[in-house]
Protein backbone atom coordinates (compact mmCIF):
# COMPACT_ATOMS: atom_id res chain seq x y z
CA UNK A 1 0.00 0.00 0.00
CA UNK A 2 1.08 3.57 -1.60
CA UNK A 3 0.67 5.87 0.96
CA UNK A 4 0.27 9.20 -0.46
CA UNK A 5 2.27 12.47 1.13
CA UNK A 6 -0.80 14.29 2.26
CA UNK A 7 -1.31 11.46 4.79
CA UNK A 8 1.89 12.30 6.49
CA UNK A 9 1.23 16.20 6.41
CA UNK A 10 -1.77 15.63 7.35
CA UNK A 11 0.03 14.07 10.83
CA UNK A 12 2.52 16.90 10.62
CA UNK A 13 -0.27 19.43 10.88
CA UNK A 14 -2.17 17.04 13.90
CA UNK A 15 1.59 17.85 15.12
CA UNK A 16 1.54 21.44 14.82
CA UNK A 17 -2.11 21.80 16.23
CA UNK A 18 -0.81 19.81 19.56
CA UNK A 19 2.30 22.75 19.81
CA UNK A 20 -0.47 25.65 19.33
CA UNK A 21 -2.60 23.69 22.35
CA UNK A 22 0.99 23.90 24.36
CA UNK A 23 1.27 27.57 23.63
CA UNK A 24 4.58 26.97 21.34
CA UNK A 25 4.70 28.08 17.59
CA UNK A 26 2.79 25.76 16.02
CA UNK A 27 5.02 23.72 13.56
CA UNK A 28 5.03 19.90 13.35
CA UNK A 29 7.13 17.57 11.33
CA UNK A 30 6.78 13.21 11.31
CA UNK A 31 9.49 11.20 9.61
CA UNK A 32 8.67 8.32 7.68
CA UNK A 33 10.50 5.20 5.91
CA UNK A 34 9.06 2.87 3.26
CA UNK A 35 5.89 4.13 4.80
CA UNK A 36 6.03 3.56 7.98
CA UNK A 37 6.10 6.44 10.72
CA UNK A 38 9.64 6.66 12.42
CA UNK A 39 9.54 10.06 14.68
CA UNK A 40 6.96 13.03 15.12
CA UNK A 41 7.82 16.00 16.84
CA UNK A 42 6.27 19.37 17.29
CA UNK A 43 8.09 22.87 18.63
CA UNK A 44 8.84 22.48 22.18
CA UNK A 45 11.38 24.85 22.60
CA UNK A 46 9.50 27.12 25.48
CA UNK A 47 8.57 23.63 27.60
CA UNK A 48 12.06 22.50 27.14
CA UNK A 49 13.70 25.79 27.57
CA UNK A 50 15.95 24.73 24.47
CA UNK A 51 16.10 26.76 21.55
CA UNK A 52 17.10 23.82 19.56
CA UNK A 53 13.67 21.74 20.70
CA UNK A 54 12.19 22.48 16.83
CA UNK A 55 9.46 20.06 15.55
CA UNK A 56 12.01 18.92 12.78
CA UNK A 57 14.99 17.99 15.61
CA UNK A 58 12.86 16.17 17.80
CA UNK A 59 11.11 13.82 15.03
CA UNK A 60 14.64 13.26 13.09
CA UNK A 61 15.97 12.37 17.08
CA UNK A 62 13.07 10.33 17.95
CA UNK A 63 13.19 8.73 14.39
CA UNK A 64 16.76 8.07 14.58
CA UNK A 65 16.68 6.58 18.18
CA UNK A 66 13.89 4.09 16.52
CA UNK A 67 16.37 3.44 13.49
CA UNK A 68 19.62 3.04 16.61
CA UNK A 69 21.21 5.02 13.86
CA UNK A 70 22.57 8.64 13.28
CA UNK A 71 21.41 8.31 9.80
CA UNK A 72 17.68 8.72 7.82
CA UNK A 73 19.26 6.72 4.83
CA UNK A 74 15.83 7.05 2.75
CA UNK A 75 14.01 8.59 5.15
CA UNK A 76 11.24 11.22 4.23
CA UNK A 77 10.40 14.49 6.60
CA UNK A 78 7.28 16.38 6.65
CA UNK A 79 6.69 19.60 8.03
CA UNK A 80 4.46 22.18 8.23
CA UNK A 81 6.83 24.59 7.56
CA UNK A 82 9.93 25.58 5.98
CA UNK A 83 12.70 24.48 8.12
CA UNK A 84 15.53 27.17 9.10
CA UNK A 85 19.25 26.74 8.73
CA UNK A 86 19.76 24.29 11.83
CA UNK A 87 16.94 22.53 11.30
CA UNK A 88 17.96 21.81 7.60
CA UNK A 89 21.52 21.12 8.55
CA UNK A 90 20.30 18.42 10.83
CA UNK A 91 18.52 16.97 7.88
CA UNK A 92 21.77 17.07 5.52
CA UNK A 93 23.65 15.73 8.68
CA UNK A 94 21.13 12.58 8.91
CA UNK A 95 21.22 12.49 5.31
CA UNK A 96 17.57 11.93 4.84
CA UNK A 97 16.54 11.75 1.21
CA UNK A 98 13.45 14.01 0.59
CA UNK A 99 11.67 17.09 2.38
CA UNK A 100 7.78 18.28 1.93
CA UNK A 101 6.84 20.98 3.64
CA UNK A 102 3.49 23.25 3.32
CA UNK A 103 4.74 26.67 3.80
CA UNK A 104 7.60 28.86 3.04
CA UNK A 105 9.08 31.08 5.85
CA UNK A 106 10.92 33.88 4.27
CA UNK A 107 12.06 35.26 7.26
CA UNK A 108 13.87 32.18 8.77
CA UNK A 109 13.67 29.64 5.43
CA UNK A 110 16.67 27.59 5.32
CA UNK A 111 15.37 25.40 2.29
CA UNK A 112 15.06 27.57 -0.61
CA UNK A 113 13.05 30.80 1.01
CA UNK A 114 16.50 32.61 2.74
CA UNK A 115 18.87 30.38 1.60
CA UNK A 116 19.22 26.60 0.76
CA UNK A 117 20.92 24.61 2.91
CA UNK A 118 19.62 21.12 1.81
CA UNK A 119 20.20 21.59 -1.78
CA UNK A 120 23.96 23.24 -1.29
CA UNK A 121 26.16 21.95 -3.55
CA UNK A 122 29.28 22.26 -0.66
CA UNK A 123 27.37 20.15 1.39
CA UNK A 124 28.53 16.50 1.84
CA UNK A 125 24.66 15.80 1.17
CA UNK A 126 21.73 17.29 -0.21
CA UNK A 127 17.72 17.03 -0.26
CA UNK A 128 14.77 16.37 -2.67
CA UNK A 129 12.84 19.22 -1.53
CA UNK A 130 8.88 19.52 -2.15
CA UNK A 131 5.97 21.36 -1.38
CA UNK A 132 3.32 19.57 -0.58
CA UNK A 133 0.15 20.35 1.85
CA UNK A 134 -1.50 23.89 1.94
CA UNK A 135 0.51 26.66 2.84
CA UNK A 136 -2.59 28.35 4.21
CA UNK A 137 -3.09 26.06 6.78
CA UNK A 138 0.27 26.51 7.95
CA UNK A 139 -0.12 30.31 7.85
CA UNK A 140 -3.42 30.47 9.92
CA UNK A 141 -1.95 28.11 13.00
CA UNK A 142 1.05 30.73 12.63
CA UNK A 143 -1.20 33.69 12.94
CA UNK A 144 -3.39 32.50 15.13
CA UNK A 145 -0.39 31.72 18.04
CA UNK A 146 0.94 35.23 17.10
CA UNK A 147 -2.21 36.81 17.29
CA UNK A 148 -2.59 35.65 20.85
CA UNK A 149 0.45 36.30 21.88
CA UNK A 150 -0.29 40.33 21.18
């Protein structure tokens, strides 16, 4: 059985929701394998007081832990939002093969908005990179944490 990539976004964004119920920007991202559902992770970075504690970091290290391997060899992430530069370093560092995400983020993009880490041709590794999902639905869970938080 195909599973098709708005199924995972679709978890991504049940990901995202759960960080806007925590009061944290709401971004989530699941990694997947051969279809099967390795590591989810949504922003956590106020609850863990960690600015690293993104929804992409915590589903490539809870993906990775399932794996017992530093690597995503063929590994697919999903998020619901452009990733920024660390967060798309970590993915060139895991050396996962493909990124979809719903929404660019001009102001922090490290996949293509800002700049391009995961397509670099200096880096030892690079991405697939698509957009999948809709970008709207990424934009109103974004303005609707912001909004509260004014």
């Amino acid at each position: 059985m195909i599973i098709q990539p708005g199924y995972w976004m679709s978890l991504a964004f049940n990901e995202a929701r759960l960080a806007l119920e925590e009061d944290e920007t709401p971004v989530g991202a699941v990694v997947v394998k051969e279809g099967v559902l390795l590591g989810r992770g949504h922003n956590r970075t106020k609850r863990l007081a960690d600015p690293t504690a993104h929804a992409e970091i915590l589903a490539i290290t809870a993906a990775c832990q399932k794996l017992n391997s530093d690597r995503l060899d063929e590994c697919e992430l999903y998020v619901t939002l452009e990733p920024c530069p660390m967060c798309g370093t970590a993915l060139v560092l895991s050396r996962a093969a493909r990124l979809f995400y719903a929404a660019d983020d001009p102001r922090m993009g490290g996949c293509g908005s800002l700049i391009d880490i995961v397509r670099d041709p200096r880096m030892p590794h690079r991405l697939e990179v698509y957009r999948v999902g809709d970008p709207a639905e990424s934009q109103l869970l974004l303005s609707q944490f912001f909004k509260s938080r004014r």
